[in-house]
C-alpha atoms as a PDB file:
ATOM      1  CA  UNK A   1     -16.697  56.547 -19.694  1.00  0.00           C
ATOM      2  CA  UNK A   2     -19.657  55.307 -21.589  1.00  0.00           C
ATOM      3  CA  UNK A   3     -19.177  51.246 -21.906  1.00  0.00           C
ATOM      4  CA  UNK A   4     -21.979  49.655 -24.290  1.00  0.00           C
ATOM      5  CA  UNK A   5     -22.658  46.086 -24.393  1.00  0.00           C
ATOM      6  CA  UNK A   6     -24.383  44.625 -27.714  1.00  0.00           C
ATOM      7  CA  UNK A   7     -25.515  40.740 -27.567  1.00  0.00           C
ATOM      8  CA  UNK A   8     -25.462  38.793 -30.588  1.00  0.00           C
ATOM      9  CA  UNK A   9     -27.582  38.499 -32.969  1.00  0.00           C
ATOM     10  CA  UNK A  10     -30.584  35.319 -33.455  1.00  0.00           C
ATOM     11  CA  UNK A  11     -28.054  32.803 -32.876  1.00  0.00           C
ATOM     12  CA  UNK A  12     -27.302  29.481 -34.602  1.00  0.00           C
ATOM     13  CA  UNK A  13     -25.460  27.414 -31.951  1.00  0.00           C
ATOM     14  CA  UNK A  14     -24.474  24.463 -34.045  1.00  0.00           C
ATOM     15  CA  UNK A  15     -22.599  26.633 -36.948  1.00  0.00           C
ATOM     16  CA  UNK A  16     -22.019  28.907 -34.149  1.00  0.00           C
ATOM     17  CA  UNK A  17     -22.951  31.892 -36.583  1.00  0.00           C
ATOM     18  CA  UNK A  18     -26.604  33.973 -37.147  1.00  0.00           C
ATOM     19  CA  UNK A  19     -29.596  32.485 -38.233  1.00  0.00           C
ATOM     20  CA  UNK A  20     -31.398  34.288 -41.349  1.00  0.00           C
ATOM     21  CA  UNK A  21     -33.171  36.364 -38.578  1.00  0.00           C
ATOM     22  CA  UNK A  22     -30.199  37.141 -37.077  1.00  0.00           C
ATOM     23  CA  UNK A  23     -29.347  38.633 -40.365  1.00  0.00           C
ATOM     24  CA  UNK A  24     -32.271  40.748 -40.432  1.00  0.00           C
ATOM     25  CA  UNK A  25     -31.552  42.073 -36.524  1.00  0.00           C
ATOM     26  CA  UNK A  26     -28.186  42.815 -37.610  1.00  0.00           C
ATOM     27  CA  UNK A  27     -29.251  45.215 -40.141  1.00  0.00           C
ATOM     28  CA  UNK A  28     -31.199  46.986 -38.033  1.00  0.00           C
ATOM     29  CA  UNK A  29     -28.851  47.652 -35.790  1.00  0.00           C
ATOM     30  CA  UNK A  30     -25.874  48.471 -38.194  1.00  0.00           C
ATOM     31  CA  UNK A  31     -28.941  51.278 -38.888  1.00  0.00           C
ATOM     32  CA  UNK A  32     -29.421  52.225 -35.574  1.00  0.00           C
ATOM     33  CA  UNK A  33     -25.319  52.393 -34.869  1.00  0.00           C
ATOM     34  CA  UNK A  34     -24.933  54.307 -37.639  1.00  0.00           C
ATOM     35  CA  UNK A  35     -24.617  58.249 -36.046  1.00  0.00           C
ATOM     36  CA  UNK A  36     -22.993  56.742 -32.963  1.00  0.00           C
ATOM     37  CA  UNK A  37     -19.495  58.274 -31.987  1.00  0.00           C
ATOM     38  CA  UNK A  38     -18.064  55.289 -30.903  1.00  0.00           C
ATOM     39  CA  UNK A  39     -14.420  55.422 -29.514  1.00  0.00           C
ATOM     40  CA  UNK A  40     -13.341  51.779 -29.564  1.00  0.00           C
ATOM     41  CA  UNK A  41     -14.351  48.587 -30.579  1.00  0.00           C
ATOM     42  CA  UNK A  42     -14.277  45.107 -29.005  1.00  0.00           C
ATOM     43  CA  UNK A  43     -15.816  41.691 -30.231  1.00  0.00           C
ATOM     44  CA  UNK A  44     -16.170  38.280 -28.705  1.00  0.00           C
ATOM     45  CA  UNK A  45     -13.896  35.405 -30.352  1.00  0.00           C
ATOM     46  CA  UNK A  46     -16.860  33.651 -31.001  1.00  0.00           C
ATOM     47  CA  UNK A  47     -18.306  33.479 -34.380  1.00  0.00           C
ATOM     48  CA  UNK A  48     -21.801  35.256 -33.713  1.00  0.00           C
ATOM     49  CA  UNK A  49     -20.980  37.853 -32.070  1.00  0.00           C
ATOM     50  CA  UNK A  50     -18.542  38.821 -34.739  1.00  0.00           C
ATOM     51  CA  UNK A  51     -20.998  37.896 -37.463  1.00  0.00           C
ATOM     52  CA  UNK A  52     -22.974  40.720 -35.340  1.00  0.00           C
ATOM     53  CA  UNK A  53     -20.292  43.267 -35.087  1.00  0.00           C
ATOM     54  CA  UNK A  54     -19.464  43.456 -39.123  1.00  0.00           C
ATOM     55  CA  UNK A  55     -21.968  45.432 -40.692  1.00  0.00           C
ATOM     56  CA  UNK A  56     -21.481  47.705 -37.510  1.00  0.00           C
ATOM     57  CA  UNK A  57     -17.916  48.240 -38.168  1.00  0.00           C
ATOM     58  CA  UNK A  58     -18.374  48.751 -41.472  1.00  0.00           C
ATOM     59  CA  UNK A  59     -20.639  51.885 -40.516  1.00  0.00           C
ATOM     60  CA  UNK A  60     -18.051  53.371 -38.569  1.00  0.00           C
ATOM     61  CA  UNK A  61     -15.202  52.278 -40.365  1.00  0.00           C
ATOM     62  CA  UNK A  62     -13.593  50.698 -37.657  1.00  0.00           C
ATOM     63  CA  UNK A  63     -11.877  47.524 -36.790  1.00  0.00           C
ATOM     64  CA  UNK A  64     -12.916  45.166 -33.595  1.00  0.00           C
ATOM     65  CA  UNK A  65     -10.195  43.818 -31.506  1.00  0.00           C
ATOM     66  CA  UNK A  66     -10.838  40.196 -29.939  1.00  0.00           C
ATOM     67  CA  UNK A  67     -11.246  39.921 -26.368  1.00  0.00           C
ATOM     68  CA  UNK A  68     -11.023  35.788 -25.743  1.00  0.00           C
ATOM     69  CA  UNK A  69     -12.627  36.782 -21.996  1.00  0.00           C
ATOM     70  CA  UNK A  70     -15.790  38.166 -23.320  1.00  0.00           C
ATOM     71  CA  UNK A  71     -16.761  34.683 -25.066  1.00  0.00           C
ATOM     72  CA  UNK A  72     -19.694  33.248 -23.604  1.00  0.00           C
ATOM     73  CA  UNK A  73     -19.755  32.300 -19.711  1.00  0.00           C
ATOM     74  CA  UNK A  74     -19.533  28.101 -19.343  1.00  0.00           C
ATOM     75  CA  UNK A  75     -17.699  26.473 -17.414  1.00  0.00           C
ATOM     76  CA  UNK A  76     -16.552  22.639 -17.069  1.00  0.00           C
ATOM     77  CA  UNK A  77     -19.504  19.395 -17.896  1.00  0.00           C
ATOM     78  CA  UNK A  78     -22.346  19.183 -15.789  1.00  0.00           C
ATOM     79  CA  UNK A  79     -21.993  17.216 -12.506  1.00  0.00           C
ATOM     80  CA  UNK A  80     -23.736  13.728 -11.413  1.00  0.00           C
ATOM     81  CA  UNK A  81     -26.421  15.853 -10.067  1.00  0.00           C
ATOM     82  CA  UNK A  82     -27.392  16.881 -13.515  1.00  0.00           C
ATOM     83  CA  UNK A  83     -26.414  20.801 -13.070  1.00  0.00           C
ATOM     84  CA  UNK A  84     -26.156  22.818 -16.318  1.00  0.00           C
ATOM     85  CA  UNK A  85     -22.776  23.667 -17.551  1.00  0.00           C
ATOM     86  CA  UNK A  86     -24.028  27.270 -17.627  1.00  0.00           C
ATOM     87  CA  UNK A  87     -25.229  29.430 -13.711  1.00  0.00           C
ATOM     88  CA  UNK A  88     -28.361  29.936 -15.434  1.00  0.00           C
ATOM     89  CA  UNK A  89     -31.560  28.356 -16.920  1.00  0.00           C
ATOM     90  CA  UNK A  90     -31.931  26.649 -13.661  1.00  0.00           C
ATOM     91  CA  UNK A  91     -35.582  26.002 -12.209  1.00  0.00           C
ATOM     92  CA  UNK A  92     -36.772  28.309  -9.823  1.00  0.00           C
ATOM     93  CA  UNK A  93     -37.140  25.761  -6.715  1.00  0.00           C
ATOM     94  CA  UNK A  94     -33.374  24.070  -7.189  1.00  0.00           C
ATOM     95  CA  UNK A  95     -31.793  27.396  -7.049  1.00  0.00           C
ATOM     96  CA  UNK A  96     -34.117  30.285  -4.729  1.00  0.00           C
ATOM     97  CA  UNK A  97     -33.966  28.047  -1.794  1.00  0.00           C
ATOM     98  CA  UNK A  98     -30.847  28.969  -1.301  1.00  0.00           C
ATOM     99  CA  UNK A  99     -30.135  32.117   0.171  1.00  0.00           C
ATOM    100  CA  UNK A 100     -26.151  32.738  -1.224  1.00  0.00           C
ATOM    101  CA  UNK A 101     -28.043  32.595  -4.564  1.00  0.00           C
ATOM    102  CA  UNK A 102     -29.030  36.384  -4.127  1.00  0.00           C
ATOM    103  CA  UNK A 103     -25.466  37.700  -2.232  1.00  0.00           C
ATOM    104  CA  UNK A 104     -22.876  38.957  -4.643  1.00  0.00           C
ATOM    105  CA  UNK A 105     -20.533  37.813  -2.219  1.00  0.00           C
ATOM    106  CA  UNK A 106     -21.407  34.341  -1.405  1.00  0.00           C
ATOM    107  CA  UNK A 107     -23.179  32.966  -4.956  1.00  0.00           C
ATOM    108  CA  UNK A 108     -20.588  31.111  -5.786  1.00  0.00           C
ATOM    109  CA  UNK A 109     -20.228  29.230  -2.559  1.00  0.00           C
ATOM    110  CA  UNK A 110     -23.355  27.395  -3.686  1.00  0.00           C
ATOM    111  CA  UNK A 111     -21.217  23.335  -4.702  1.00  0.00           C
ATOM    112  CA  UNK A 112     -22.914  23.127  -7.736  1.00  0.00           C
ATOM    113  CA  UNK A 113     -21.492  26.630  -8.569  1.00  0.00           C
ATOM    114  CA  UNK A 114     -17.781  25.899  -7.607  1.00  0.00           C
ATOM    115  CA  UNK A 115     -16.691  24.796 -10.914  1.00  0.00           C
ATOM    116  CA  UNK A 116     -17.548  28.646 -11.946  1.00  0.00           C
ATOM    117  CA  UNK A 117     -15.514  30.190  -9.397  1.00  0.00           C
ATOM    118  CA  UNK A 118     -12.337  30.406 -11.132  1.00  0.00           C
ATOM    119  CA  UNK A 119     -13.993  31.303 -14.312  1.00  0.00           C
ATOM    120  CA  UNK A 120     -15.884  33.829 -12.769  1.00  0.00           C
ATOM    121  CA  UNK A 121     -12.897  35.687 -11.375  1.00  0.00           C
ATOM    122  CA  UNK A 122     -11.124  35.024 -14.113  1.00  0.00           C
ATOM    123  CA  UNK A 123     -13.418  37.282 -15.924  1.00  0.00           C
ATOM    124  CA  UNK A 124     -13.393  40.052 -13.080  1.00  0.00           C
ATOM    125  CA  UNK A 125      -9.847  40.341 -13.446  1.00  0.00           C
ATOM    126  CA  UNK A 126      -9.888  40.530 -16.971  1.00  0.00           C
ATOM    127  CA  UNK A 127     -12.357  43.088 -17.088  1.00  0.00           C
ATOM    128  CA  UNK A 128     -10.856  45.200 -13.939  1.00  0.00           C
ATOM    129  CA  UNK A 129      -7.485  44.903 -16.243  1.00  0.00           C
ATOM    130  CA  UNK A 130      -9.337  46.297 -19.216  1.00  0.00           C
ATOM    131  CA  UNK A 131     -11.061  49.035 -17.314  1.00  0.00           C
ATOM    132  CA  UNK A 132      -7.752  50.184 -15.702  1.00  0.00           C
ATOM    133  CA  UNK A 133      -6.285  50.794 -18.967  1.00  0.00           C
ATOM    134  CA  UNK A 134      -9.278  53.139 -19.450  1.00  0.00           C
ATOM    135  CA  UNK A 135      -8.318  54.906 -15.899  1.00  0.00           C
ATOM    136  CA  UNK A 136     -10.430  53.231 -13.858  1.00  0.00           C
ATOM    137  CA  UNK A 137      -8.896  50.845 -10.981  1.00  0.00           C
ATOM    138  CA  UNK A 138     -11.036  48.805  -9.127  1.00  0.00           C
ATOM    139  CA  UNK A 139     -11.085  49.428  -5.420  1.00  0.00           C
ATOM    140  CA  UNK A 140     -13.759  47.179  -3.228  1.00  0.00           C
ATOM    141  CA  UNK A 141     -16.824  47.822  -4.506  1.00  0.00           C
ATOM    142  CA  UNK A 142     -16.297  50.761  -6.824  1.00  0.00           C
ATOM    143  CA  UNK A 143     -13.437  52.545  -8.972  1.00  0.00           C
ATOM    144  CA  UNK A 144     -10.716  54.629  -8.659  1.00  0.00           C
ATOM    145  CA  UNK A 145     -11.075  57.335 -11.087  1.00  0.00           C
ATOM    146  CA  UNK A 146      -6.911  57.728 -11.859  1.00  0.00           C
ATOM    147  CA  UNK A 147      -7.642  59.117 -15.244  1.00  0.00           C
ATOM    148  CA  UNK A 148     -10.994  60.590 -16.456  1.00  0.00           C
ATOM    149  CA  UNK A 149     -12.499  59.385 -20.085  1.00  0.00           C
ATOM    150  CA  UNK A 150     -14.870  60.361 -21.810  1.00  0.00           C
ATOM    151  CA  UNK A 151     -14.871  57.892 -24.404  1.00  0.00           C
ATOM    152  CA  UNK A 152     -17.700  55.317 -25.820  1.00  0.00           C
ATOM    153  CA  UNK A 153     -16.561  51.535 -26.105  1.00  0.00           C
ATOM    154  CA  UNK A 154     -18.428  49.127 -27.341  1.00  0.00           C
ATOM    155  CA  UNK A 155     -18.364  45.164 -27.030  1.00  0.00           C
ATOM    156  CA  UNK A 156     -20.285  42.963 -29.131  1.00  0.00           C
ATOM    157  CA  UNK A 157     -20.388  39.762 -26.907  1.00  0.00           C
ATOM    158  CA  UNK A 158     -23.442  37.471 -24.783  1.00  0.00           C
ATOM    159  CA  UNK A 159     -26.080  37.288 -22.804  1.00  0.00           C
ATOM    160  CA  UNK A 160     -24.456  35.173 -19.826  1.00  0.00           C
ATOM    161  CA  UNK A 161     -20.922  36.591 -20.009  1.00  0.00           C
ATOM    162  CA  UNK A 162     -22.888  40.789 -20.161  1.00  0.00           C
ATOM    163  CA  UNK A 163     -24.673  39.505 -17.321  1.00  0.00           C
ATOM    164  CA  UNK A 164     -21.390  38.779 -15.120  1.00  0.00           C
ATOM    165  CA  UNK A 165     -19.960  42.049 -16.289  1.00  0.00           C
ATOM    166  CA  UNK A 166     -23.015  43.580 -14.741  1.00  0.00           C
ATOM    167  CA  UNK A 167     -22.749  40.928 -11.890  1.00  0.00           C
ATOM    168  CA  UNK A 168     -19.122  42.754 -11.378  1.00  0.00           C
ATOM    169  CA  UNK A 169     -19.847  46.474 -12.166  1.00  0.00           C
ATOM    170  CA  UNK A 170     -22.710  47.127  -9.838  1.00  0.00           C
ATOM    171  CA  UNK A 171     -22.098  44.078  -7.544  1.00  0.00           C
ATOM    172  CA  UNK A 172     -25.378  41.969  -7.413  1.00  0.00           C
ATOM    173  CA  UNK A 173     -25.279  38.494  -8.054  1.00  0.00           C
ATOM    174  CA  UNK A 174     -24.420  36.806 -10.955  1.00  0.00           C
ATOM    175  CA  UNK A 175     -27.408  34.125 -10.634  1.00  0.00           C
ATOM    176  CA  UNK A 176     -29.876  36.563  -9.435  1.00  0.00           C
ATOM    177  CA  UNK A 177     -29.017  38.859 -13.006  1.00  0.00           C
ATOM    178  CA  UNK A 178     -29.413  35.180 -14.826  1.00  0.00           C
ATOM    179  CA  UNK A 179     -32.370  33.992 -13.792  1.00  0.00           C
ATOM    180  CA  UNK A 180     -34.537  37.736 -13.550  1.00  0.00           C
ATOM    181  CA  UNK A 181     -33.242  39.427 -16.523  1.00  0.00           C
ATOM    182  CA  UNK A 182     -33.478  39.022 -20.250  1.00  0.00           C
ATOM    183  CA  UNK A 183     -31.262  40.351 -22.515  1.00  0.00           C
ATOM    184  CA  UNK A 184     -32.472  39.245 -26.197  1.00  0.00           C
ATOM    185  CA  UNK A 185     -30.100  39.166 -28.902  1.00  0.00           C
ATOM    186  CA  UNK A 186     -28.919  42.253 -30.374  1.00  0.00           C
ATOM    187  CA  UNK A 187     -30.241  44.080 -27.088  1.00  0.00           C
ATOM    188  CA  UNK A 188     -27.996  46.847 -26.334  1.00  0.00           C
ATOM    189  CA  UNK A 189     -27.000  47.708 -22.739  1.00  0.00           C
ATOM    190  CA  UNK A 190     -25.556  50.738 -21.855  1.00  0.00           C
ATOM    191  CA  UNK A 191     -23.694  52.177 -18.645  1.00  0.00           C
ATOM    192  CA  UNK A 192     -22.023  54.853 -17.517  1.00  0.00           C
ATOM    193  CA  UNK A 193     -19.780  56.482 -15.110  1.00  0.00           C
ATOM    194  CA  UNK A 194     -21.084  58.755 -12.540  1.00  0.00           C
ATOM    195  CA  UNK A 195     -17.971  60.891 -11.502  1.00  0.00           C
ATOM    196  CA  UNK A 196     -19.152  62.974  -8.963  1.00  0.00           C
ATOM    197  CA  UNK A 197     -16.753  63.625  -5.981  1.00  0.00           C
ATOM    198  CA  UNK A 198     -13.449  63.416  -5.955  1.00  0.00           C
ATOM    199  CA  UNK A 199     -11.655  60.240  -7.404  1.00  0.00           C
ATOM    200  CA  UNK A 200     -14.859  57.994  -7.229  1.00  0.00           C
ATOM    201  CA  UNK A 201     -16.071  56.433  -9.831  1.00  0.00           C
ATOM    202  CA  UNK A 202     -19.206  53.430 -10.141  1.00  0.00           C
ATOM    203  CA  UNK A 203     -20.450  52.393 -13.345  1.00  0.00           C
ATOM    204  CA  UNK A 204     -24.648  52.836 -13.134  1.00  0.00           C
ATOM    205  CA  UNK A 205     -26.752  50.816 -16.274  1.00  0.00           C
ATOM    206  CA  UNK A 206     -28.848  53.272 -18.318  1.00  0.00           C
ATOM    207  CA  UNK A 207     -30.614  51.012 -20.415  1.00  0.00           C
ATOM    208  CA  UNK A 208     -31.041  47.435 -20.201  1.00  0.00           C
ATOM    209  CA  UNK A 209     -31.384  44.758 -23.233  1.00  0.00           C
ATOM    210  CA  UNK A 210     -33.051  48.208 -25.230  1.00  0.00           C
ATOM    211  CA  UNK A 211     -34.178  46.837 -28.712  1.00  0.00           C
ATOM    212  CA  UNK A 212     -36.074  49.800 -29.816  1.00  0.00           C
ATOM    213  CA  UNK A 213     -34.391  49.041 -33.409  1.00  0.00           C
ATOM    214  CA  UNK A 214     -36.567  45.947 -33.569  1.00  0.00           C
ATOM    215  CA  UNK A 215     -39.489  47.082 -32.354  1.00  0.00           C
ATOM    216  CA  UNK A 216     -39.460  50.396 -35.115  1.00  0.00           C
ATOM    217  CA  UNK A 217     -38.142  47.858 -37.793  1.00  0.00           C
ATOM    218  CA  UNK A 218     -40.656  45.990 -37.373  1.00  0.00           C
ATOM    219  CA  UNK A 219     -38.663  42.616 -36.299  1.00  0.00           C
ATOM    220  CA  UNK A 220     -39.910  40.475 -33.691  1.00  0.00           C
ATOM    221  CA  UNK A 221     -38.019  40.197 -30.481  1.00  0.00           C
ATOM    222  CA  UNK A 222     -36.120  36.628 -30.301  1.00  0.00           C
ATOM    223  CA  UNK A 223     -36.977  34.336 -27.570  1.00  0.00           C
ATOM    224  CA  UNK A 224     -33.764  32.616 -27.730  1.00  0.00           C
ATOM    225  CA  UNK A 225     -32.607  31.664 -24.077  1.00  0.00           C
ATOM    226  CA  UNK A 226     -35.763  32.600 -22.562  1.00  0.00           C
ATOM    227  CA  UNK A 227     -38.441  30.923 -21.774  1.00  0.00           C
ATOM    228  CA  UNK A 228     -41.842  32.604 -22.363  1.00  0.00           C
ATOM    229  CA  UNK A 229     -43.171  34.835 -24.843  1.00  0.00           C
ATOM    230  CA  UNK A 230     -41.547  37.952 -25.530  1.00  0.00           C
ATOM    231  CA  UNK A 231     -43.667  41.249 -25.852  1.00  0.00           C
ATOM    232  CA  UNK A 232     -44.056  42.373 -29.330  1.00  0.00           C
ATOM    233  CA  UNK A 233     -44.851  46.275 -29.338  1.00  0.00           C
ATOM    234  CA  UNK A 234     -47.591  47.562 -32.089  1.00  0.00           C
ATOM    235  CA  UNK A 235     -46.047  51.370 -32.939  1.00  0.00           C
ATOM    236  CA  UNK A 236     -48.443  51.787 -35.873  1.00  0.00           C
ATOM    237  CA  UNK A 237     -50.571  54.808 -35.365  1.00  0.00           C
END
């Protein structure tokens, strides 16, 4: 199984749709999409990420179907403390000192964390539910392999909620994916299955946040939810 993971494009929070760059990603990567053999289709319920998965569709003359568990990862208002309503965009010192922060296991012991928890496994359940309907059952740490696929799916969705999918697949920590990775918008992220004795099954990352259609378009690489300068890549001759 071949599961892809697209982030949004340049995003405009307040309308909750693209922002005139975003646009201009999007059409390079409707370009990009265009050849792939894509099996099925998935798409966040929020507005940009469909706004992102149109002129794809439209390419491969297919239809999305919503997934309301692949919307972006928040959970409830930020405590008297002052912590973010989001596991991320914390500063280095309030969240490295503590050592759960880099255990997939223990993460979310962290109390400024707890309000995540349920959300969190939520999500893994959701996603373990969707993968099983694929033929792939979650057992521990990796998958049951109860019926092979080779199919590619796709999901159009976020940066924080691709990051707990990863957080999930190839069990690292959640905040540790957050805070060291960058996945800018329409990055695409792409895993696989490696199937290679018996029943097993784990689900390895081939590329991470690639934006190669940027970089040959000749679009800059957003910054949005980072916080530094992005590399821009010269490919002139």
């Amino acid at each position: 199984m071949r599961l892809i993971l697209i982030r949004h494009g340049d995003p405009d929070y307040v309308k909750d749709g693209l922002t005139p760059k975003g646009e201009a990603e999007v059409k390079l990567l409707a370009e990009r999409v265009r050849n792939w053999q894509v099996d099925d289709v998935y798409c966040s319920p929020l507005g940009r990420a469909a706004a992102t998965a149109k002129p794809c569709l439209a390419v491969w003359g297919k239809e999305a179907v919503t997934l309301d568990w692949a919307q972006e990862f928040f959970f409830p208002d930020p405590d008297e403390n002052g912590w973010l309503p989001v596991p991320w965009d914390f500063f280095p010192a309030d969240w490295t000192v503590h050592e759960e922060s880099f255990l997939a296991e223990r993460w979310l012991e962290l109390p400024h964390l707890a309000p995540a928890r349920a959300r969190y496994e939520e999500t893994c359940r959701a996603l373990d539910r969707f993968l099983s309907s694929y033929g792939y059952e979650r057992d521990g740490r990796m998958y049951r392999v109860r019926r092979h696929s080779d199919k590619t799916v796709v999901i159009f969705c976020h940066f924080g909620i691709s990051m707990v999918f990863l957080s999930h697949l190839v069990n690292i920590s959640a905040q540790a994916l957050l805070h060291g990775f960058y996945l800018a918008p329409t990055s695409v992220t792409v895993l696989n299955t490696e199937e290679r004795r018996g029943d097993e099954g784990y689900f390895r990352v081939e590329r991470l946040g690639d934006c190669h259609h940027l970089i040959s378009g000749g679009e800059p690489i957003s910054e949005s939810g980072y916080f530094t300068a992005v590399m821009q890549e010269n490919l002139s001759p």
